[in-house]
Protein backbone atom coordinates (compact mmCIF):
# COMPACT_ATOMS: atom_id res chain seq x y z
CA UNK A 1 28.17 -14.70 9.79
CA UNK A 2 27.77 -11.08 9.55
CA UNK A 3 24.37 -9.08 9.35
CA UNK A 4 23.88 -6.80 6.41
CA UNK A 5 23.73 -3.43 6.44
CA UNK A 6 20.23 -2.08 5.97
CA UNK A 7 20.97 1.67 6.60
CA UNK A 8 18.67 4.11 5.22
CA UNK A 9 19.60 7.17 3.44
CA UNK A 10 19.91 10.56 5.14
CA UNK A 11 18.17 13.06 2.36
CA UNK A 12 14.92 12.91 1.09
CA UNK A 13 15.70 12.33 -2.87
CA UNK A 14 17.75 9.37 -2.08
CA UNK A 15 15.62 8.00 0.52
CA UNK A 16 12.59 8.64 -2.04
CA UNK A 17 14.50 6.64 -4.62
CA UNK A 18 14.92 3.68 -2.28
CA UNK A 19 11.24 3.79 -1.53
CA UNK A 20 10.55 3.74 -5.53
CA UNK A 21 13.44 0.53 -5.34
CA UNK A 22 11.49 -1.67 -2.44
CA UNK A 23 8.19 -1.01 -4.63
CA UNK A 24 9.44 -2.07 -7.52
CA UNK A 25 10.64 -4.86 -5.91
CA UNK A 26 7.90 -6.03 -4.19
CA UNK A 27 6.27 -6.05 -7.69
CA UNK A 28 8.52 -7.90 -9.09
CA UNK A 29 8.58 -10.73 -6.50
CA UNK A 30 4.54 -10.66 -6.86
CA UNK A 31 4.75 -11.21 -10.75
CA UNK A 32 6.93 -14.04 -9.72
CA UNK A 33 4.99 -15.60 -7.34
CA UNK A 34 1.59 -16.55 -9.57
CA UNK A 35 -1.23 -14.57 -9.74
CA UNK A 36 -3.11 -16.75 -6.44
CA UNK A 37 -0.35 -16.03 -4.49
CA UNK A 38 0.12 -12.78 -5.24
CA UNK A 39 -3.36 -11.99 -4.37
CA UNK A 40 -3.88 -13.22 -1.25
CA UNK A 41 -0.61 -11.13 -0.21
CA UNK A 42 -2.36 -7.95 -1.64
CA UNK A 43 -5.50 -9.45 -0.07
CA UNK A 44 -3.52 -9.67 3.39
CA UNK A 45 -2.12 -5.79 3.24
CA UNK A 46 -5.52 -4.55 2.42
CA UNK A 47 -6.63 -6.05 5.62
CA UNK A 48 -3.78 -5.00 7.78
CA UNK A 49 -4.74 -1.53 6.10
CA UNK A 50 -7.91 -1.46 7.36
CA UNK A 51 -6.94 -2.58 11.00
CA UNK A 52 -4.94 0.42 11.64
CA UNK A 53 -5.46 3.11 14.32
CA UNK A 54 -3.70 5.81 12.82
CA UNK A 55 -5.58 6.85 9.70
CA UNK A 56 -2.71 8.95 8.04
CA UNK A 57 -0.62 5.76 8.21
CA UNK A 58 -3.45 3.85 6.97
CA UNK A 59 -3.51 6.31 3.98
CA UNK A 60 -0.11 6.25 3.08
CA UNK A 61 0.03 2.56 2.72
CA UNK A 62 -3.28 2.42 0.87
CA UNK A 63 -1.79 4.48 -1.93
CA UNK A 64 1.51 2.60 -1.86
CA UNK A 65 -0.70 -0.43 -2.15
CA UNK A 66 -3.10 0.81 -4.81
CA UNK A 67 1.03 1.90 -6.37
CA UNK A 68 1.62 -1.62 -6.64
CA UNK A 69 -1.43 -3.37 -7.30
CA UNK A 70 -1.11 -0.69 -10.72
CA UNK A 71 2.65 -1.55 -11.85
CA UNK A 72 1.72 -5.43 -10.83
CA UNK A 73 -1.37 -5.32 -13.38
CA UNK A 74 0.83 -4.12 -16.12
């Protein structure tokens, strides 16, 4: 069995574009998991959020959360 190639890419547009991908992803699997579900996984991240020592960090995935939470209302 061979493992899959998860290389990232090198520039910043394309790398920003598979960013914009995993989130709309994530959103997607979300809608498709039922709203209970889905919210206890948001539920979770906020959590993990709020655990971490490095507060720039912590704000980056707050917005990428608050990002989703958004396109997963809509």
């Amino acid at each position: 069995m061979s493992t899959p190639d998860f290389s990232t890419a090198e520039n910043n547009q394309q790398l920003s574009q598979e960013v914009s991908c995993m989130k709309a992803l994530l959103t997607l699997m979300l809608q498709a998991m039922g709203q209970a579900d889905a919210g206890r996984v948001i539920i979770k991240m906020e959590k993990q959020i709020a655990q971490m020592e490095d507060e720039a960090q912590a704000a980056v995935f707050s917005s990428t959360v608050k990002q989703i939470k958004q396109a997963y209302r809509q």
